[in-house]
Protein backbone atom coordinates (compact mmCIF):
# COMPACT_ATOMS: atom_id res chain seq x y z
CA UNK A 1 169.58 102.20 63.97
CA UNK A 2 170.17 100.25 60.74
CA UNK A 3 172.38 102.76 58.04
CA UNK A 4 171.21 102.31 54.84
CA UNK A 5 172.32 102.96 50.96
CA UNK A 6 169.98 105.42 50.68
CA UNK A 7 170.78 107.34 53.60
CA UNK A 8 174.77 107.57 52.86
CA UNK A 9 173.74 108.36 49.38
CA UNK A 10 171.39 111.74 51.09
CA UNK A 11 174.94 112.59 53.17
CA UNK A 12 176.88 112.31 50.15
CA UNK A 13 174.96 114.24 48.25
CA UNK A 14 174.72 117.15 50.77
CA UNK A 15 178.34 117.09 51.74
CA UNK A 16 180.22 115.90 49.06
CA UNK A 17 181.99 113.78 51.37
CA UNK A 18 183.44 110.33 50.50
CA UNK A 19 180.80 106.94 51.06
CA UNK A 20 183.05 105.69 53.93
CA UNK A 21 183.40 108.62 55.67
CA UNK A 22 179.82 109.25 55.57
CA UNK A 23 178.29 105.45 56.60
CA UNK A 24 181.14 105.85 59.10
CA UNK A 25 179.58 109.58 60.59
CA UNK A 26 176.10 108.05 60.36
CA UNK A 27 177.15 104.95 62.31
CA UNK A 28 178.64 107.51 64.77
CA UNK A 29 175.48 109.64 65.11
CA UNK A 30 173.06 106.84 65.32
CA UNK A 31 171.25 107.87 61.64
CA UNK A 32 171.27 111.59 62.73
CA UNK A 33 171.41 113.31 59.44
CA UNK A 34 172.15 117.34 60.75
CA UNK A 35 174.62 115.59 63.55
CA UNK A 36 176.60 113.65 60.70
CA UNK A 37 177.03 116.60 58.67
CA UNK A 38 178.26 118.30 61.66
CA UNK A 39 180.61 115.91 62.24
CA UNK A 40 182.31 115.52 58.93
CA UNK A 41 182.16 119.23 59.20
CA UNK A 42 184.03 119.13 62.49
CA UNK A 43 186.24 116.95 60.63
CA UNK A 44 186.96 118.81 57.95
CA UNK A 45 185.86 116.13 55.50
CA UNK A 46 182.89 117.89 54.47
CA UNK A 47 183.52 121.05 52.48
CA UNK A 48 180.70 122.33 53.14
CA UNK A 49 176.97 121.30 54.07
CA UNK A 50 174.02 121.66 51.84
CA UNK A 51 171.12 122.77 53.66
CA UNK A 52 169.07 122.50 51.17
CA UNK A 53 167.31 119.40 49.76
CA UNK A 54 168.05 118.57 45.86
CA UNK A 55 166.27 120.18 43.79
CA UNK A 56 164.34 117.92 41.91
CA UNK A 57 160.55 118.93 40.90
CA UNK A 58 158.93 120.57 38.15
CA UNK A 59 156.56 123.69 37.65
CA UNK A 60 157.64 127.46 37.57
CA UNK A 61 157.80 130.60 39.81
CA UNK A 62 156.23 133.55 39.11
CA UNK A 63 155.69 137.14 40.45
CA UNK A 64 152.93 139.64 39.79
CA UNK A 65 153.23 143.24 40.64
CA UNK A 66 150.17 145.66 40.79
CA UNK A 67 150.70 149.40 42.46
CA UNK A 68 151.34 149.09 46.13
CA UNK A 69 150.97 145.43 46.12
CA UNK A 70 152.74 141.89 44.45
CA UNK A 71 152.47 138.46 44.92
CA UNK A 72 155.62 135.36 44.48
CA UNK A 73 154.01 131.94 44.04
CA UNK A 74 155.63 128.25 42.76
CA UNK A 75 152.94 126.12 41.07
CA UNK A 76 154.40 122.56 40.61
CA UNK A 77 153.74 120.11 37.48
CA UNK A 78 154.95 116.64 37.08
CA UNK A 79 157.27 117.38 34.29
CA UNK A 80 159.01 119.80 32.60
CA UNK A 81 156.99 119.54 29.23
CA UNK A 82 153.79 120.65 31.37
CA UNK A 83 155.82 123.53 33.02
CA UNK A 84 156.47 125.45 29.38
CA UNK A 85 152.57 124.44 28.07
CA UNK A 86 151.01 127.67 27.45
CA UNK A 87 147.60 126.13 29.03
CA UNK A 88 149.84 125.95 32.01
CA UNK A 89 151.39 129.18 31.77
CA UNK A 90 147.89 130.57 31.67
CA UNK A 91 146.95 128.59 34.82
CA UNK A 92 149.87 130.71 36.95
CA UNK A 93 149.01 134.05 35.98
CA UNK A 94 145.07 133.74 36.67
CA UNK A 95 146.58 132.10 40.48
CA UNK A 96 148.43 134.95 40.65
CA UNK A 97 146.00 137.42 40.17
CA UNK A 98 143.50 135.65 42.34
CA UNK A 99 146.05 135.90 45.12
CA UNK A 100 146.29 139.77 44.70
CA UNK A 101 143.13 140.19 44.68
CA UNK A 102 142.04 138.33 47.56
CA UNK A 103 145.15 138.33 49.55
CA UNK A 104 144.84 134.77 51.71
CA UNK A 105 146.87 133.97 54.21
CA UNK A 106 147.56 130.54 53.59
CA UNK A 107 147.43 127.73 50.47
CA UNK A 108 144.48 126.20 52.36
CA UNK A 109 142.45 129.30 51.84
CA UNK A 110 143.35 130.52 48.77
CA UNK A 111 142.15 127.47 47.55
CA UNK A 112 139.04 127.58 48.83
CA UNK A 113 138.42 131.16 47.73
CA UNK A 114 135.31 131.95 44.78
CA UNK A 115 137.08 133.25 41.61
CA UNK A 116 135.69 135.30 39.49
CA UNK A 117 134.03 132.88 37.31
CA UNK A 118 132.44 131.21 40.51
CA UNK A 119 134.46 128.10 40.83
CA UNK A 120 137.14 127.90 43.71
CA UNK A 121 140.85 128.03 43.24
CA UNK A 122 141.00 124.29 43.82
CA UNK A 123 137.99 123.76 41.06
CA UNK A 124 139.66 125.87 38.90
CA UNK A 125 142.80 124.37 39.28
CA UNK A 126 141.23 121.01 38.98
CA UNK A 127 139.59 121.94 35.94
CA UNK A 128 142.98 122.76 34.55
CA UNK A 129 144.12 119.29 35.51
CA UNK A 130 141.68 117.70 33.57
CA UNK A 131 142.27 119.56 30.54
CA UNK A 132 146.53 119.28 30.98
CA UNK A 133 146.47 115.54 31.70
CA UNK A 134 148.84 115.86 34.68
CA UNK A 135 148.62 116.97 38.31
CA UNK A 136 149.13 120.36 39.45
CA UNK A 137 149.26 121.98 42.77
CA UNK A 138 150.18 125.41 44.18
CA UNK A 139 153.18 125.32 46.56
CA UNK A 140 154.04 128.30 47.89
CA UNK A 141 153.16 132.30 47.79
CA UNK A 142 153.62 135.18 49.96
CA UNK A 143 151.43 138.92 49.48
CA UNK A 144 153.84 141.66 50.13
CA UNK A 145 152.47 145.51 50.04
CA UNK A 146 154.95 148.70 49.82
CA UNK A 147 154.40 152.01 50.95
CA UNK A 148 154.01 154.88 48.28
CA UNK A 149 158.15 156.06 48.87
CA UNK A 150 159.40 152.50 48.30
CA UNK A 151 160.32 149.93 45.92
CA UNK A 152 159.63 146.36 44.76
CA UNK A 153 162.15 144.57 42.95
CA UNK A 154 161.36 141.56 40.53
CA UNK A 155 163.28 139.52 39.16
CA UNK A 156 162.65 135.88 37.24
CA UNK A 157 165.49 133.55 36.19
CA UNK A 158 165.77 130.89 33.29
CA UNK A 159 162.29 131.63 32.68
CA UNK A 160 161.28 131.36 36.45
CA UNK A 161 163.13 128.25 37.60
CA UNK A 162 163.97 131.32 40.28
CA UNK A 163 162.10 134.61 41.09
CA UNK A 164 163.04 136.96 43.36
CA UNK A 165 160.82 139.70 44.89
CA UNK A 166 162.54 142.20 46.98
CA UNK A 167 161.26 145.23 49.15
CA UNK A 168 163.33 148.29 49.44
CA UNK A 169 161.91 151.59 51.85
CA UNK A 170 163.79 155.05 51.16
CA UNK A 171 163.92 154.64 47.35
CA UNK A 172 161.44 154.43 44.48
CA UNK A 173 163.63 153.10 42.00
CA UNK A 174 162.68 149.65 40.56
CA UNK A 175 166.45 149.36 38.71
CA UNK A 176 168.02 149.19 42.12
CA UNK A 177 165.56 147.11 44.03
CA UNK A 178 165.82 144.72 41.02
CA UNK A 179 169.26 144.76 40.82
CA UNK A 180 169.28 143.76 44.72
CA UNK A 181 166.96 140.82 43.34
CA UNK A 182 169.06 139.41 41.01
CA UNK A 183 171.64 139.38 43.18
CA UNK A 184 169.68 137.23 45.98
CA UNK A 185 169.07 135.19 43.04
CA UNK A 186 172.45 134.62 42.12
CA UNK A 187 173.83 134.21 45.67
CA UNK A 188 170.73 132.73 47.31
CA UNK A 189 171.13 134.29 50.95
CA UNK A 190 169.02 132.97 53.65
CA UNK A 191 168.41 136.27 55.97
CA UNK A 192 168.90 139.97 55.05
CA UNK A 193 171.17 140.99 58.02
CA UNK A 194 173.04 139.11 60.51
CA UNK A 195 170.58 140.09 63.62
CA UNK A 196 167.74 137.58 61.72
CA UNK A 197 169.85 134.84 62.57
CA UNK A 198 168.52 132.64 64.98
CA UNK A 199 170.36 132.27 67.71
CA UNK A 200 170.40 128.56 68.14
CA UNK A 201 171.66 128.48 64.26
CA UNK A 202 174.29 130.67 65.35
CA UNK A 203 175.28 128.85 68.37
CA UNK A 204 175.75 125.54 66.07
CA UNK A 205 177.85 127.46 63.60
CA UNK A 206 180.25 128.72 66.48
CA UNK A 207 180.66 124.32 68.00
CA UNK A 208 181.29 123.21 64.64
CA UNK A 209 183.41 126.27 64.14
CA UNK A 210 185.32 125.72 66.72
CA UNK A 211 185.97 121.67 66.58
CA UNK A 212 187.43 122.77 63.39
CA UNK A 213 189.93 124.61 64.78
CA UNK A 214 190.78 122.30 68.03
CA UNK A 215 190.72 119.18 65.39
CA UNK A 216 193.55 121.43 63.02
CA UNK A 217 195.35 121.53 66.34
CA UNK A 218 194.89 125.27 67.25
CA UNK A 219 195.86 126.19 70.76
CA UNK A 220 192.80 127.02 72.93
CA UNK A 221 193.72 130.48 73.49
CA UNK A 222 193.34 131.36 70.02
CA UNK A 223 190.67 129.28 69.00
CA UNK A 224 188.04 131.76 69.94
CA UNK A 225 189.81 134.57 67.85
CA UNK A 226 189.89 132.09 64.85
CA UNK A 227 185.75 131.59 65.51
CA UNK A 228 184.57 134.94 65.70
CA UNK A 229 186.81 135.30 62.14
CA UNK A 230 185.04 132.59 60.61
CA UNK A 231 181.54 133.67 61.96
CA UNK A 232 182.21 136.70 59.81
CA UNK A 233 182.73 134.18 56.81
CA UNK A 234 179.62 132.82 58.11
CA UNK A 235 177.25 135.31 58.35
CA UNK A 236 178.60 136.46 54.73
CA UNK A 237 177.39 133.46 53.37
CA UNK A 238 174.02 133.47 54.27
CA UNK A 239 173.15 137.66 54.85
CA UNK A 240 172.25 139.44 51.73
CA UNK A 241 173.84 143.00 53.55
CA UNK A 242 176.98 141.18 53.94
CA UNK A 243 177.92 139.33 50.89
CA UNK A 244 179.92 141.18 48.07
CA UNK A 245 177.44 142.82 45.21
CA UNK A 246 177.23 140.57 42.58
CA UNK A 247 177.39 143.78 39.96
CA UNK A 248 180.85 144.95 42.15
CA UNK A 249 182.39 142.40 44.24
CA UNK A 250 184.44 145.44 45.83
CA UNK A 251 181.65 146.58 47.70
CA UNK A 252 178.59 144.62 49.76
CA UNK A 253 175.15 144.67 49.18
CA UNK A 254 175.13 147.11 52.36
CA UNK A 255 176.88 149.72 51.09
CA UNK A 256 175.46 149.94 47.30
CA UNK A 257 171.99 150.34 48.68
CA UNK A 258 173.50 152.88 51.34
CA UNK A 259 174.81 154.81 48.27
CA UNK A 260 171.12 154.66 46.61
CA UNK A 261 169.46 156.01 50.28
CA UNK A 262 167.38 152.71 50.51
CA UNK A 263 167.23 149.77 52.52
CA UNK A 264 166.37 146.07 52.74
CA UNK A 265 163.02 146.13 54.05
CA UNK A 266 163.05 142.48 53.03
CA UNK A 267 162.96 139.55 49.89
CA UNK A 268 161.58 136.05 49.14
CA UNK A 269 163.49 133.80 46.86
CA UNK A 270 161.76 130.64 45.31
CA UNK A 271 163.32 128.30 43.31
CA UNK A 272 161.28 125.26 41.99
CA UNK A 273 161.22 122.16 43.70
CA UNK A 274 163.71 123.57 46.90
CA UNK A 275 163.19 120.78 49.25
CA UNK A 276 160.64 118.61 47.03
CA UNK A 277 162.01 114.95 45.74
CA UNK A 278 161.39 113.95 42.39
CA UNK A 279 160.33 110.54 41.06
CA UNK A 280 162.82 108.31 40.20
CA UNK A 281 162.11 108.39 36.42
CA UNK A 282 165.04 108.90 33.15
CA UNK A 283 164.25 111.14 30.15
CA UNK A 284 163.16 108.75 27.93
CA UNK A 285 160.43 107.87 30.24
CA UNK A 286 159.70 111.29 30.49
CA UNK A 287 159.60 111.23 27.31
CA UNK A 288 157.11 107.97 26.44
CA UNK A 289 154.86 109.33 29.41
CA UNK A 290 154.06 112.58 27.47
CA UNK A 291 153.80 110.32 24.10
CA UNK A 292 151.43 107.93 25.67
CA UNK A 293 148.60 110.93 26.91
C-alpha cells in the first residue's frame, strides 16, 4: 500500500524514531502500524513504543465518591476555555451523580436514563450545549462499589487532566489507597499484577524481546536468559505491584501495601483525550473561536 506523510509522521511520533527509518519499516510492513513499531523495536531504533495515541482533546475527569460506592467519568469539550467554565464544571458533577445513582452499564444507557428533573442525560446534556455554545459529550465512566472493610482511593491531577480511582480490600484507610492512586497516576500502569497480562501481549513482548538480542549478536544459548530478564523489565513497566513506589523508589508498590495489610483489588486511570485526535487548529484560533461566540 501507498506510505504516506501522515502515516510516518503517526510512527514518528509513537517511536521517536528517525523519518527514514520509519517510511523505510512501513514500506517493510506493508502500512502495518503495530508491525513497524515492532520492527524498529527489533531494531533497536525505536526506544521505545507508545501505545498510546497523543493526547490531544479537551474536557476533564472527574470522580465522585458516596459510602460504599464511586463513579470515574471523562466528559469532553472542544476547547480548553469550555473545560474550566463553571457552567461546565456544573454539567460533570450533576453526570456524576446521575451515574451513582442509577448505576448504567454503558454510555448508551446512561444517556437515555430520566434525571431528576425529568429530562434524559442526553437532554440534559443537550440543554447544556445550548447554553455553553460548544459540543459536549460523555466519554467514558466506570461504577465501582467496596465492601464495608475496604478502601477507595481518589485522586485528581492538574485539576483532573488525570483521576485515578483505586480499590484496596484488607484496609480502610483512604491515605494509603490514595497514595496507591497517585502513584498509578504518576506512572500510568496498564494492569495491576503480571497474571492480567494477556497472553498474546506477552508472547509479542518475548519475539521482539528476543530479535533484540539475536540482532545485538547474542549467542542463542543465552538469548532466552537475556528475555526472561527483560520480561521482568517488562512487566515492571506496565504492573502497578511491580513498579518501584513513587513515595520510595526502594520498595514496590507490592510490598508498601503488604506493609499496610491491603491489597489491589483494582484501579481505573483516565486521562483526557487518551486515544482521541484533536483538530488541527493553533491558539490564536482557539482564541478568535471563543471571541467570535
Amino acid at each position: 500500500m501507498a506510505i504516506t506523510a501522515q502515516m510516518v509522521k503517526e510512527l514518528r511520533e509513537k517511536t521517536g524514531a528517525g523519518m527514514m527509518d520509519c517510511k523505510k519499516a512501513l514500506t517493510e510492513t506493508d502500512g502495518d502500524m503495530e508491525k513497524a513499531i515492532d520492527l524498529l523495536r527489533e531494531k533497536g531504533i525505536a526506544k521505545a513504543a507508545k501505545k498510546a495515541d497523543r493526547i490531544a482533546a479537551e474536557g476533564i475527569t472527574y470522580i465522585l465518591t458516596e459510602g460504599n460506592n464511586a463513579v470515574i467519568l471523562e466528559v469532553n469539550a472542544e476547547t480548553d476555555f469550555v473545560a474550566k467554565n463553571e457552567q461546565f464544571l456544573t454539567l460533570v458533577k450533576e453526570i456524576a451523580a446521575h451515574l451513582l445513582a442509577k448505576k448504567p452499564q454503558t454510555v448508551e444507557e446512561a444517556l437515555e436514563q430520566k434525571m431528576e428533573n425529568g429530562a434524559t442525560l442526553n437532554e440534559h446534556i443537550n440543554s447544556a450545549i445550548a447554553k455553553i455554545g460548544e459540543k459536549i459529550t460523555l466519554r467514558r465512566f466506570a461504577v465501582l462499589t467496596k465492601g464495608a472493610e475496604d478502601a477507595f482511593g481518589a485522586y485528581q491531577h492538574l485539576g483532573g487532566r488525570i483521576s485515578v480511582l483505586t480499590v484496596l480490600e484488607g484496609t480502610t484507610d483512604e491515605a494509603v489507597a490514595k497514595d496507591v492512586a497517585m502513584h498509578a497516576a504518576a506512572l500510568n500502569p496498564k494492569y495491576v499484577s503480571r497474571e492480567q497480562v494477556p497472553t498474546d501481549e506477552v508472547e509479542r513482548e518475548k519475539e521482539v524481546l528476543k530479535q533484540q538480542a539475536l540482532n545485538e549478536g547474542k549467542p542463542e544459548n543465552i538469548v532466552e536468559k537475556m528475555v526472561i530478564g527483560r520480561l521482568n523489565k517488562f512487566y515492571e513497566e506496565i504492573c502497578l505491584l511491580e513498579q518501584p513506589f513513587v513515595k520510595n523508589p526502594d520498595e514496590k508498590v507490592s510490598q508498601y501495601v503488604k506493609s499496610k495489610n491491603a491489597t489491589i483489588r483494582e484501579f481505573i486511570r483516565y486521562e483526557v483525550g487518551e486515544g482521541l485526535e484533536k483538530r488541527q487548529e493553533n491558539f490564536a484560533e482557539e482564541v478568535m473561536n471563543q471571541v467570535k461566540k
